[in-house]
Protein backbone atom coordinates (compact mmCIF):
# COMPACT_ATOMS: atom_id res chain seq x y z
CA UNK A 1 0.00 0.00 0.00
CA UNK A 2 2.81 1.85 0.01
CA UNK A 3 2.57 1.82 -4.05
CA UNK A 4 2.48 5.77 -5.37
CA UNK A 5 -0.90 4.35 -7.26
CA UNK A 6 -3.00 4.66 -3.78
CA UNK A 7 -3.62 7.26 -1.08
CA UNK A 8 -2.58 5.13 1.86
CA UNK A 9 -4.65 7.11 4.32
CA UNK A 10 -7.64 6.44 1.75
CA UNK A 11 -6.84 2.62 1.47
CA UNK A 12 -6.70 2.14 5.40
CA UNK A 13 -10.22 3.22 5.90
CA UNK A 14 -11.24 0.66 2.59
CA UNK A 15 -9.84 -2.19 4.05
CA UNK A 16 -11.48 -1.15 7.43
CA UNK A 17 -14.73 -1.12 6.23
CA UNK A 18 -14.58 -4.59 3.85
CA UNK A 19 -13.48 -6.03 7.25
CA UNK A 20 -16.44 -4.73 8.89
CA UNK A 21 -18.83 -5.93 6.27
CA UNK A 22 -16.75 -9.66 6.22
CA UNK A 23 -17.63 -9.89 9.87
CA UNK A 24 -21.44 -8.92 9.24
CA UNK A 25 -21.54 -11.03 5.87
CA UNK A 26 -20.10 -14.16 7.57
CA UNK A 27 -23.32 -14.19 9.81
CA UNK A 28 -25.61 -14.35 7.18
CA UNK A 29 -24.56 -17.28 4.75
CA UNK A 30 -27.20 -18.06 1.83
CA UNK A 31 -27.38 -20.63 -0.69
CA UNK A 32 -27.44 -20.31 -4.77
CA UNK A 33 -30.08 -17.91 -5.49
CA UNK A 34 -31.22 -17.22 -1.96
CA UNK A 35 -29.25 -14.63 -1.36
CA UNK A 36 -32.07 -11.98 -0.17
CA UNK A 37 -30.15 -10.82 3.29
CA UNK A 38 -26.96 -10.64 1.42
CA UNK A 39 -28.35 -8.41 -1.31
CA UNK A 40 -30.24 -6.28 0.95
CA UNK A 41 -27.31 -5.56 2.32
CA UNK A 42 -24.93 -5.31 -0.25
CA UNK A 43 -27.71 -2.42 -1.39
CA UNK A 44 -27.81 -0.53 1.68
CA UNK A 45 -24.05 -0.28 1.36
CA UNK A 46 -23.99 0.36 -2.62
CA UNK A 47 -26.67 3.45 -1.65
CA UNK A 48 -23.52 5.33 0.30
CA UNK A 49 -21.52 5.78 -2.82
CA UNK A 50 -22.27 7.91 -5.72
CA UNK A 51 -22.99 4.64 -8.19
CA UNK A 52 -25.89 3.93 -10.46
CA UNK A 53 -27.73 0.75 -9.28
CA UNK A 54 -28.85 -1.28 -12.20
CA UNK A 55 -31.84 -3.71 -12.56
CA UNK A 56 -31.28 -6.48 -14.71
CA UNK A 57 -34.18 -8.35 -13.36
CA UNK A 58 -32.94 -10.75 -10.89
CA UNK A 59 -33.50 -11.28 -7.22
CA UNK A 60 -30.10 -11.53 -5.95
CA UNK A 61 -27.04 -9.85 -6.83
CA UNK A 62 -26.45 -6.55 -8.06
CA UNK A 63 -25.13 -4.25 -10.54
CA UNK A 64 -23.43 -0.93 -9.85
CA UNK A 65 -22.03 1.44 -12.21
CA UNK A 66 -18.90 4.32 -11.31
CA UNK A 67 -19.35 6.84 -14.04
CA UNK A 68 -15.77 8.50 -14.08
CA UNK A 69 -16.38 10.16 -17.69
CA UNK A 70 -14.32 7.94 -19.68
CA UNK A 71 -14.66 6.53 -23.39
CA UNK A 72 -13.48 2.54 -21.34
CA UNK A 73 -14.77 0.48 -18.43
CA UNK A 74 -13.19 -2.20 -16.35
CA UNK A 75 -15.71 -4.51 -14.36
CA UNK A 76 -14.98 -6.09 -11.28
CA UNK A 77 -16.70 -9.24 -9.87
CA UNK A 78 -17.03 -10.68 -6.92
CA UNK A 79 -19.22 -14.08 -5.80
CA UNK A 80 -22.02 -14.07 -3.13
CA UNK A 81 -23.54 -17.23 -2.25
CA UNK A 82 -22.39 -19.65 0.87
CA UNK A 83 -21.85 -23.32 0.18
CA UNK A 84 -24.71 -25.53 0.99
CA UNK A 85 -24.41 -27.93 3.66
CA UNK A 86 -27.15 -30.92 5.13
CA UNK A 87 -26.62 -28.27 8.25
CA UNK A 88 -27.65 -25.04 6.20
CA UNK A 89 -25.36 -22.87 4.14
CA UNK A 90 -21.81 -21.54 5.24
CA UNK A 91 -19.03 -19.67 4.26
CA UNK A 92 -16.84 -22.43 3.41
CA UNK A 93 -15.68 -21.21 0.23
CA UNK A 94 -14.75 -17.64 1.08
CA UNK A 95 -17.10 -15.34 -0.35
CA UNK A 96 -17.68 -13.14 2.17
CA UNK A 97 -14.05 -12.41 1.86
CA UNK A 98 -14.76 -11.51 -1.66
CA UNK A 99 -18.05 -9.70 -1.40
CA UNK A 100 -16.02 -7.37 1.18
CA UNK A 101 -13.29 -7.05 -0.97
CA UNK A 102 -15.55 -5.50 -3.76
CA UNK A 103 -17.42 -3.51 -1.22
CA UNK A 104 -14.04 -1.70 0.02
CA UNK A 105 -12.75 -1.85 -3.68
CA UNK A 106 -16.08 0.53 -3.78
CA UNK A 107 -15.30 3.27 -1.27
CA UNK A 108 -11.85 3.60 -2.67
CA UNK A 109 -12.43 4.17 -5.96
CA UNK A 110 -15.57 5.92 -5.65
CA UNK A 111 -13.41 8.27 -2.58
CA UNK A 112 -10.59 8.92 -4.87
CA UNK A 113 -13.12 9.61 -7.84
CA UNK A 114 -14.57 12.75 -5.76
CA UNK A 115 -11.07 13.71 -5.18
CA UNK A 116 -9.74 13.64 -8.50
CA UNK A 117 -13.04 15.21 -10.06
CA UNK A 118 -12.38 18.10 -7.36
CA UNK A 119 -9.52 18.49 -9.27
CA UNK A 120 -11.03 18.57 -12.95
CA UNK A 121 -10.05 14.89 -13.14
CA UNK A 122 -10.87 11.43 -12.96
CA UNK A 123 -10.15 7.77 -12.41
CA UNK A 124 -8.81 6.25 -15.73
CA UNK A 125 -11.98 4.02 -16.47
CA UNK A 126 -15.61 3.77 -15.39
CA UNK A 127 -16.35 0.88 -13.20
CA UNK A 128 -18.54 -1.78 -13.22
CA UNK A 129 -19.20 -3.73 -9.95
CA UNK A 130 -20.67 -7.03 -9.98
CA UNK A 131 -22.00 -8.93 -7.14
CA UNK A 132 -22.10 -11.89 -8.71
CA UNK A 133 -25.15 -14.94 -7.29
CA UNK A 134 -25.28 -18.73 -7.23
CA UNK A 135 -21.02 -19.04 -8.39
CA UNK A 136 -21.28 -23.04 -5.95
CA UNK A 137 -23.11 -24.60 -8.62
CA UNK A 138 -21.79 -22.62 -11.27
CA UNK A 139 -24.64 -20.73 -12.64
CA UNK A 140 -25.12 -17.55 -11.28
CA UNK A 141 -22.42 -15.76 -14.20
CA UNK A 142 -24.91 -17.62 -16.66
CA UNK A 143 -27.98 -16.01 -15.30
CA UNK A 144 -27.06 -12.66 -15.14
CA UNK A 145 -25.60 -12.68 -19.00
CA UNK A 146 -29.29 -14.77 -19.30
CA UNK A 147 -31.01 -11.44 -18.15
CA UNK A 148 -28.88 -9.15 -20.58
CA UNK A 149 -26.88 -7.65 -18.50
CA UNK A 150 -24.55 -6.52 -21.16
CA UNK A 151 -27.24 -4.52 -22.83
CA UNK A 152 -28.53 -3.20 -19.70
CA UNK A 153 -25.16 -1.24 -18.11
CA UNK A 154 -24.16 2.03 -20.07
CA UNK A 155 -20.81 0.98 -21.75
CA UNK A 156 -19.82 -2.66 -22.47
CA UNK A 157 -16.70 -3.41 -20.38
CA UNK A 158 -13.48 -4.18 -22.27
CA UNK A 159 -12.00 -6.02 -19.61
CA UNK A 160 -13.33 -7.99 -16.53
CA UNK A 161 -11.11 -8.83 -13.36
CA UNK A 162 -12.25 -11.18 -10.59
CA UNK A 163 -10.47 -13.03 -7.55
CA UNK A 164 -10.83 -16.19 -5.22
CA UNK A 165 -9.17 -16.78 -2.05
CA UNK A 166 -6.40 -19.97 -2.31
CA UNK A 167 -5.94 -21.00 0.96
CA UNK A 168 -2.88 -23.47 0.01
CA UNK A 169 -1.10 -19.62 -0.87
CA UNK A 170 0.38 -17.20 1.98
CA UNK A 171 -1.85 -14.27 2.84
CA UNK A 172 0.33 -11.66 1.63
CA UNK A 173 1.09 -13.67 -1.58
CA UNK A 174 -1.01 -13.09 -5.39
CA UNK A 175 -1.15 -15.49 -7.76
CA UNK A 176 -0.87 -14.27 -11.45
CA UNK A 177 -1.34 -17.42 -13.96
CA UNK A 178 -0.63 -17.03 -17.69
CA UNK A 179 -2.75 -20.12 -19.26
CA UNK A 180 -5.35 -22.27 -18.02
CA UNK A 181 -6.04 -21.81 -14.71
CA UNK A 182 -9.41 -23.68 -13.68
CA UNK A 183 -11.56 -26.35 -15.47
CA UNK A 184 -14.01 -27.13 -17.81
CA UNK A 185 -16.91 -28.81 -16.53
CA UNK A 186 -19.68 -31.34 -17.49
CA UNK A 187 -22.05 -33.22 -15.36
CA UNK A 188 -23.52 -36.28 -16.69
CA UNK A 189 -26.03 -38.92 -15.64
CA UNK A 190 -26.25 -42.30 -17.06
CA UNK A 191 -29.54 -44.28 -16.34
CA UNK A 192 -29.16 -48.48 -17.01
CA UNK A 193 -32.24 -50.58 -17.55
CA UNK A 194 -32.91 -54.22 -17.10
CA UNK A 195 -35.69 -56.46 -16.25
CA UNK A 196 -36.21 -56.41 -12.19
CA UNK A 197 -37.38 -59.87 -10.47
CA UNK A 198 -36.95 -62.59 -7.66
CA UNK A 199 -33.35 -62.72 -6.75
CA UNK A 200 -33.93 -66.79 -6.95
CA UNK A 201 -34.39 -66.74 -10.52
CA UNK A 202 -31.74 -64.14 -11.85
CA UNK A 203 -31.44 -65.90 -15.64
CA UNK A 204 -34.60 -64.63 -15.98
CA UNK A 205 -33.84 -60.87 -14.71
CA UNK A 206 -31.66 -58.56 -16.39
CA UNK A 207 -29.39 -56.99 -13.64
CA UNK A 208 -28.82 -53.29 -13.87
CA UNK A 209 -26.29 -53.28 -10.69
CA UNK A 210 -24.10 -55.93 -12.69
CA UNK A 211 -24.12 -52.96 -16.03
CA UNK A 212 -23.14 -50.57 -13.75
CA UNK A 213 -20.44 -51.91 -11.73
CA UNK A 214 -18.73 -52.76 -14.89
CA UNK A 215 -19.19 -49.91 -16.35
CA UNK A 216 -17.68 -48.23 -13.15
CA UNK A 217 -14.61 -49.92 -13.80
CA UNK A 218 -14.61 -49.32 -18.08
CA UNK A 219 -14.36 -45.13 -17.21
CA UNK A 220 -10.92 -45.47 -15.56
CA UNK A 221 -9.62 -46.32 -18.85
CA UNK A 222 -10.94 -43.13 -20.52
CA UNK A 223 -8.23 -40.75 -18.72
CA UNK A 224 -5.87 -43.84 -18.24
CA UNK A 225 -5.85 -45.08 -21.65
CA UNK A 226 -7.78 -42.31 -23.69
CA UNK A 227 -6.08 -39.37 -22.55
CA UNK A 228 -2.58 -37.95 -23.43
CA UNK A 229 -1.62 -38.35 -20.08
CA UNK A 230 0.10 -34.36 -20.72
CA UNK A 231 -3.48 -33.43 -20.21
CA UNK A 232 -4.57 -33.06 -17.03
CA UNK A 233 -8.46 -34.60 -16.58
CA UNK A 234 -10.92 -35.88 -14.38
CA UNK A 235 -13.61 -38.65 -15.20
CA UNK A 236 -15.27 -39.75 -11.94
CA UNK A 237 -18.54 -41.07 -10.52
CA UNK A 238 -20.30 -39.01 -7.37
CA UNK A 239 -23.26 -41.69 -6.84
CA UNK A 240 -25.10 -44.80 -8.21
CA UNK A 241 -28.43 -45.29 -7.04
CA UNK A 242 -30.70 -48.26 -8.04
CA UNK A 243 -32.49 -51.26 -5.81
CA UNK A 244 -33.13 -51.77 -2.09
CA UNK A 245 -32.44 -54.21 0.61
CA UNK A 246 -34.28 -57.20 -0.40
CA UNK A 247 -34.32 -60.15 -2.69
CA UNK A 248 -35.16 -58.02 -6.11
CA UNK A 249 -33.16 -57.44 -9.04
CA UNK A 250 -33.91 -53.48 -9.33
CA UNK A 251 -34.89 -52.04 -12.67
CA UNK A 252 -33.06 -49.19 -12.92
CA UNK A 253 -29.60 -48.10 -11.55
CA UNK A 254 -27.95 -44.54 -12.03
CA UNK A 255 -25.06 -42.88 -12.14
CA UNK A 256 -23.65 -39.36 -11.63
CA UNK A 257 -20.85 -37.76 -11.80
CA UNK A 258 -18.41 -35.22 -13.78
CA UNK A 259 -15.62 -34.96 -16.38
CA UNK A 260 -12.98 -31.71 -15.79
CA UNK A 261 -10.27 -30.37 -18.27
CA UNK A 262 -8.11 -27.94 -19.21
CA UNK A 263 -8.43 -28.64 -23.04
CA UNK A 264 -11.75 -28.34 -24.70
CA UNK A 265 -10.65 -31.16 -27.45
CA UNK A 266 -10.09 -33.67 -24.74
CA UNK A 267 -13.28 -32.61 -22.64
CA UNK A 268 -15.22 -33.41 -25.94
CA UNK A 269 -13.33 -36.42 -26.29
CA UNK A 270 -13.81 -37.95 -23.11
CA UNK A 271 -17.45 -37.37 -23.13
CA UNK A 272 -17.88 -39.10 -26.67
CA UNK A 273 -15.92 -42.14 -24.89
CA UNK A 274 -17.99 -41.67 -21.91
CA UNK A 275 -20.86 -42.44 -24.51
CA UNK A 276 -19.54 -45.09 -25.99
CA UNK A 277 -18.47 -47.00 -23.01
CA UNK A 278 -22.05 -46.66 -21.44
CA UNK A 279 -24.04 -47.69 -24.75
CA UNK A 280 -21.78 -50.50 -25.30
CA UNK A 281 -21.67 -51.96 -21.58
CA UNK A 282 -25.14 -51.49 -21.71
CA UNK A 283 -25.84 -53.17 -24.97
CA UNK A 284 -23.55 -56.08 -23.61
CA UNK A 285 -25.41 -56.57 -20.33
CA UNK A 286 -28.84 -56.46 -22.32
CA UNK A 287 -29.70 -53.30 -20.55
CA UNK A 288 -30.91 -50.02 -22.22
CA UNK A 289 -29.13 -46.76 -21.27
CA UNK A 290 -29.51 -43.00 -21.75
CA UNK A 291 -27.28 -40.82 -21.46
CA UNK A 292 -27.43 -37.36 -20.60
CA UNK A 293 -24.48 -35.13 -20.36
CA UNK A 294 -24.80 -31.22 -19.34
CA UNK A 295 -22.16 -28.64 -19.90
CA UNK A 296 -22.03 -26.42 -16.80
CA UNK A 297 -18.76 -24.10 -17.71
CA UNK A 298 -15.67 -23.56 -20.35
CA UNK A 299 -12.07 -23.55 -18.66
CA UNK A 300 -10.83 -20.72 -16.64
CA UNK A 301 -7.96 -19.00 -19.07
CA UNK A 302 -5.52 -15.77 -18.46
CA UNK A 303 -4.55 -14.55 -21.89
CA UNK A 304 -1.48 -13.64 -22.49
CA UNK A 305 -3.89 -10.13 -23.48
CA UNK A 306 -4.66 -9.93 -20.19
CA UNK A 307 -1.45 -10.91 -18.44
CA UNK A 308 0.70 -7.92 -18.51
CA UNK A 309 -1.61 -5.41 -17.02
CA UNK A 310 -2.85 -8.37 -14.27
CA UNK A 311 0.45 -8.42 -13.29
CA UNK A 312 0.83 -4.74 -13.11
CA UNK A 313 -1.64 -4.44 -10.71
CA UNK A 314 -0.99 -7.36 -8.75
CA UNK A 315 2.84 -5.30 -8.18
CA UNK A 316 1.44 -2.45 -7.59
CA UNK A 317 -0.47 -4.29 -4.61
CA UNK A 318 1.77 -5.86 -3.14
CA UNK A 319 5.23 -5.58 -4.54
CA UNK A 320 6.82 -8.17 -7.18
CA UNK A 321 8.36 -10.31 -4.40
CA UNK A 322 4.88 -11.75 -3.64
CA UNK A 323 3.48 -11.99 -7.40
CA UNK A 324 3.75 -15.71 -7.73
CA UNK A 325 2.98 -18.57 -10.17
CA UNK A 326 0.78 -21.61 -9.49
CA UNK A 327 0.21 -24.88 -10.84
CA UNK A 328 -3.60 -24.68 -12.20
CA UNK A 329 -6.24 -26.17 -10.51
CA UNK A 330 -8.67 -28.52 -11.87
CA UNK A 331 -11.83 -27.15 -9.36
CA UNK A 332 -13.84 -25.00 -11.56
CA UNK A 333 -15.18 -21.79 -11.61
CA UNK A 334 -18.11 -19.44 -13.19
CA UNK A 335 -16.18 -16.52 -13.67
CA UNK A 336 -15.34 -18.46 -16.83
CA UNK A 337 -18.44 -17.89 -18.41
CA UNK A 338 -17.39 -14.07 -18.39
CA UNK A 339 -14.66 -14.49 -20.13
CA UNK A 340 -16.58 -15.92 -23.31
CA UNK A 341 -18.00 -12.63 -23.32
CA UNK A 342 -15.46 -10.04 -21.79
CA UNK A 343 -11.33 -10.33 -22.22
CA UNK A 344 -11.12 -11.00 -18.33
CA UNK A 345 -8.76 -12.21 -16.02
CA UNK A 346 -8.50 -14.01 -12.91
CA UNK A 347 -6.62 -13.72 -9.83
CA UNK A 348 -5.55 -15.94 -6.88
CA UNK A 349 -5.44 -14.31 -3.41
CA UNK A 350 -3.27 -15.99 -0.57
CA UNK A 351 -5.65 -16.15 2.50
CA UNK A 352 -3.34 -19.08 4.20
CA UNK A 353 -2.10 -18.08 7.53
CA UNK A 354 1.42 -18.88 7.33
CA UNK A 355 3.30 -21.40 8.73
CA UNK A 356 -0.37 -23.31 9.74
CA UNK A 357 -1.48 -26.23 7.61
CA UNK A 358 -5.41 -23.91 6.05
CA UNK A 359 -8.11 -26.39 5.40
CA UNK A 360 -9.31 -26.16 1.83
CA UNK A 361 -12.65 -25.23 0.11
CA UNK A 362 -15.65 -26.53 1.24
CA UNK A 363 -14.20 -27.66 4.30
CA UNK A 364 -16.43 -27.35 7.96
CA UNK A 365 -12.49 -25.98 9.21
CA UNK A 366 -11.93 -23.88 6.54
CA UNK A 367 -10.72 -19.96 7.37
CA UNK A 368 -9.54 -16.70 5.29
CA UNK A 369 -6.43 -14.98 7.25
CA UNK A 370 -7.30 -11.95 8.95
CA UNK A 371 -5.16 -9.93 6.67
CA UNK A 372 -6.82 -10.98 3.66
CA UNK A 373 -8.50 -7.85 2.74
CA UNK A 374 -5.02 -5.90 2.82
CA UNK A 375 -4.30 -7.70 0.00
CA UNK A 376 -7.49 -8.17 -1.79
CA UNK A 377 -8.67 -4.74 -2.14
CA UNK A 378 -6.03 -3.05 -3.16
CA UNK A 379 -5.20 -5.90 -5.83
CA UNK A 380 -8.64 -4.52 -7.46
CA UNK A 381 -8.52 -0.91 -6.96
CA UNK A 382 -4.92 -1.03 -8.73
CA UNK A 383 -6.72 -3.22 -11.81
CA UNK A 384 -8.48 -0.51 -11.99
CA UNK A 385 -6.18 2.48 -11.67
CA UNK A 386 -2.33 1.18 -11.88
């Protein structure tokens, strides 16, 4: 903070108040699309600042627009939801962090704004600020672009910049990827059919359960033996349901589960062996199959466009000693979905405490460093101004 691209005495206050709304957001964690508290909120706060509030028609999330005068705009987004639990929802992914972050990104640009246009000047670009629903699940970017949000905010953005806490990184520390840096992501489901019947007389049954266990088996040979094994990929199964506790051969059994990728050729080729596999297991075992397999979002990628000024900013936050490099990660992420539409690029923030082992996402232990916000909001205020 020390950077000459931010008042310091400015910048304190920022990161003072996203830590007081990351302490009020953490009490109110709300699932995918049920994000009423957290919106009200994020509202009241949005209502301080001289920004334009824009209705695209949804019930969560928002859209606010800083109107410097310029001919380009830079959007910033940030994710709102909680991760659901069988206990309720909780922030076990971070984004209170995040929603804070954009919130104190707010009063610092929209501070220095007054001061500069005081002064017969401006920031460098308008702003866009997105609060961003229903990222756990990975639909919420989908939605909003659904509801034409692009032809609903004054000036198309010509570059969008959004974050996510990496608790395996030092607080302190920024992540700035050229490449790949999340997954894509399919989900698929995979129904088997047979003939259901006493468990006495199985010759004349037609056992789903037998389909499906070797069909379980058949998929590790689509990465292991399908895959140039330079390509990193996922092809697993989350659940197979079919019969119950008796003596029945069950009609039906099902499978779930997901395929992940860097690559987009060997995402399309995995699910065409996926396919394949399932049809011709099925087909063996005398069973009929469907399968359905949904496209939830394209691979996260940092253009080499986009690199330079991300890492710009990222020095300007917090010096080039703690810009660092990262293998990707083959979680996935929404924020993707932008970036079909906007250049865009995405960041990893450190919130590891360090020298402590930090549980990962989506775990009941996991916890952002205190000092998280030090880093995080003035990584975007200097995407937007460095």
């Amino acid at each position: 903070m020390e950077n000459s691209c931010f008042d310091s005495a400015i910048m304190k206050k920022s990161v003072e108040l996203a830590e007081e709304h990351r302490s009020y957001l953490h009490t109110i964690p709300e699932k995918a699309f049920e994000e009423y508290q957290t919106t009200a909120y994020i509202r009241k706060v949005c209502e301080e600042y001289p920004v334009e509030i824009i209705d695209i028609g949804m019930e969560t999330g928002l859209v606010c627009w800083l109107d410097a005068g310029m001919e380009d705009t830079i959007a910033l987004r940030t994710d709102i939801d909680a991760v659901p639990t069988e206990h309720g929802p909780h922030h076990f992914c971070g984004h209170d962090a995040h929603t804070a972050t954009l919130l104190g990104a707010m009063h610092y640009l929209c501070t220095i704004n007054d001061i500069l246009c005081g002064k017969g000047k401006s920031l460098p670009h308008n702003v866009l600020f997105i609060f961003q629903p229903a990222e756990e699940g990975t639909r919420g970017a989908r939605a909003m672009l659904d509801h034409g949000i692009l032809n609903k905010i004054p000036m198309r953005p010509s570059r969008i910049f959004g974050i996510h806490n990496r608790p395996e990184v030092d607080c302190g520390d920024i992540i700035v990827h050229r490449g790949p840096l999340m997954s894509e992501k399919s989900v698929f489901e995979i129904k088997l059919t047979g003939r259901p019947g006493h468990g006495s007389l199985p010759h004349k049954n037609i056992d789903p359960i037998v389909a499906a266990g070797t069909l379980i088996c058949s998929m590790q040979t689509i990465v292991s033996r399908n895959i140039d094994p330079f390509q990193p990929a996922i092809c697993t199964i989350n659940s197979v349901t079919g019969g119950k506790p008796d003596n029945s051969a069950p009609e039906t059994a099902v499978l779930t589960g997901y395929i992940r990728s860097f690559s987009h050729e060997t995402h399309k080729h995995m699910e065409e062996r996926l396919r394949s596999l399932a049809e011709g297991i099925a087909e063996a075992y005398q069973c009929r199959c469907e399968v359905e397999i949904t496209p939830m979002v394209p691979a996260v990628v940092n253009t080499d466009e986009m690199y330079e000024p991300a890492y710009r900013a990222a020095v300007a936050a917090v010096g080039e000693d703690h810009v660092k490099d990262s293998p990707p990660s083959l979680a996935s992420e929404d924020f993707a979905v932008w970036g079909t539409k906007i250049p865009s690029f995405f960041y990893w923030v450190g919130s590891g405490t360090p020298g402590k082992d930090s549980a990962p996402w989506h775990d009941p232990a996991f916890c952002v460093d205190p000092h998280y916000t030090e880093v995080s909001v003035p990584l975007l205020c200097a995407a937007v101004i460095c």
